[in-house]
Protein backbone atom coordinates (compact mmCIF):
# COMPACT_ATOMS: atom_id res chain seq x y z
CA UNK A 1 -12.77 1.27 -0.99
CA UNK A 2 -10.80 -1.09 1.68
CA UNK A 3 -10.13 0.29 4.86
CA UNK A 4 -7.00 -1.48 6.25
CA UNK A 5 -4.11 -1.56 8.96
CA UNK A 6 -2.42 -4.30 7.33
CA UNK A 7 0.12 -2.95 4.76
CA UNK A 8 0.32 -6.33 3.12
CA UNK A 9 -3.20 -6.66 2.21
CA UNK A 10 -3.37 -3.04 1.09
CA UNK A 11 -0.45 -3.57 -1.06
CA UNK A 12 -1.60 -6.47 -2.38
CA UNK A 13 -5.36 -6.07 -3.03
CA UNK A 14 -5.13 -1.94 -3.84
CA UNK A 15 -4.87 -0.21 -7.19
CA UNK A 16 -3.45 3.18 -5.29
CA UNK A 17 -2.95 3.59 -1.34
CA UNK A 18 -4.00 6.63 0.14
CA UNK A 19 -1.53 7.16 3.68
CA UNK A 20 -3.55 9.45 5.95
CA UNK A 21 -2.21 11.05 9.08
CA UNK A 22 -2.99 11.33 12.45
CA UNK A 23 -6.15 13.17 13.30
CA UNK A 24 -7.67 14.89 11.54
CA UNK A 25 -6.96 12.53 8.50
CA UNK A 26 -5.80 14.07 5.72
CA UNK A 27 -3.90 12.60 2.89
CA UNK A 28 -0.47 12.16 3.32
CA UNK A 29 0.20 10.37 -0.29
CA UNK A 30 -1.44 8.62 -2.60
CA UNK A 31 0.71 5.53 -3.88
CA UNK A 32 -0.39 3.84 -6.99
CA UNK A 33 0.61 0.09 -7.48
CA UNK A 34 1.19 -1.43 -10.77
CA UNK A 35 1.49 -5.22 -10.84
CA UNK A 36 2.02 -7.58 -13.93
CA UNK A 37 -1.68 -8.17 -15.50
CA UNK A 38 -3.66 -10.67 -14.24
CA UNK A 39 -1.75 -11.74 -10.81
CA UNK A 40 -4.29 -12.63 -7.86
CA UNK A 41 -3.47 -11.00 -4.73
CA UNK A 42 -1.89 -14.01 -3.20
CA UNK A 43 0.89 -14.45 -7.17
CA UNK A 44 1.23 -10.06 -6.43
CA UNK A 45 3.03 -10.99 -2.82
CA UNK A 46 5.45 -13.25 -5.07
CA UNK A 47 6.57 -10.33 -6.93
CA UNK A 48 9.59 -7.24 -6.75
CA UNK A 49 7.32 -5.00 -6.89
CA UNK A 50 5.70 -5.95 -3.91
CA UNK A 51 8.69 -5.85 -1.62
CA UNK A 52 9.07 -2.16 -2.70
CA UNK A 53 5.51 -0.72 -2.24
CA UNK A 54 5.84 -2.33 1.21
CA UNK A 55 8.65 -0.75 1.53
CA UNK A 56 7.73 2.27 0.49
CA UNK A 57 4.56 2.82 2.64
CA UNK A 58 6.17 1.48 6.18
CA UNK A 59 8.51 3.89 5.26
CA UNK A 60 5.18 6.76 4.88
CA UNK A 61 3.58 5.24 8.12
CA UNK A 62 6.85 5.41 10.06
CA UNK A 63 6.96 9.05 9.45
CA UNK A 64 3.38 9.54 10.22
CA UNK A 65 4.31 8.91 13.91
């Protein structure tokens, strides 16, 4: 488990990403990430996939607000 405000290193270092909201946390969503097989975290950055996880969870954090 990784505890993180930075949605770059939770994209890029997390299997899934679990979006809580505002207190109390609870889960929001739960976004699982599937890379190509045996990237590092710095070769998953380089990837589409990336850009659209990112993407997709400023979008889940924006509407936690």
């Amino acid at each position: 488990v990784l505890v993180t405000h930075d949605l770059s290193e939770a994209v890029s270092l997390g299997e899934r990403i679990i979006v809580l909201t505002k207190r109390p946390g609870t889960i929001q969503k739960i976004i699982p990430t599937v890379f190509p097989a045996n990237l590092s975290p710095l070769e998953r950055r380089n990837t589409p996939e990336f850009k659209d996880y990112f993407n997709q969870l400023w979008k889940e954090m924006s509407e936690n607000e």
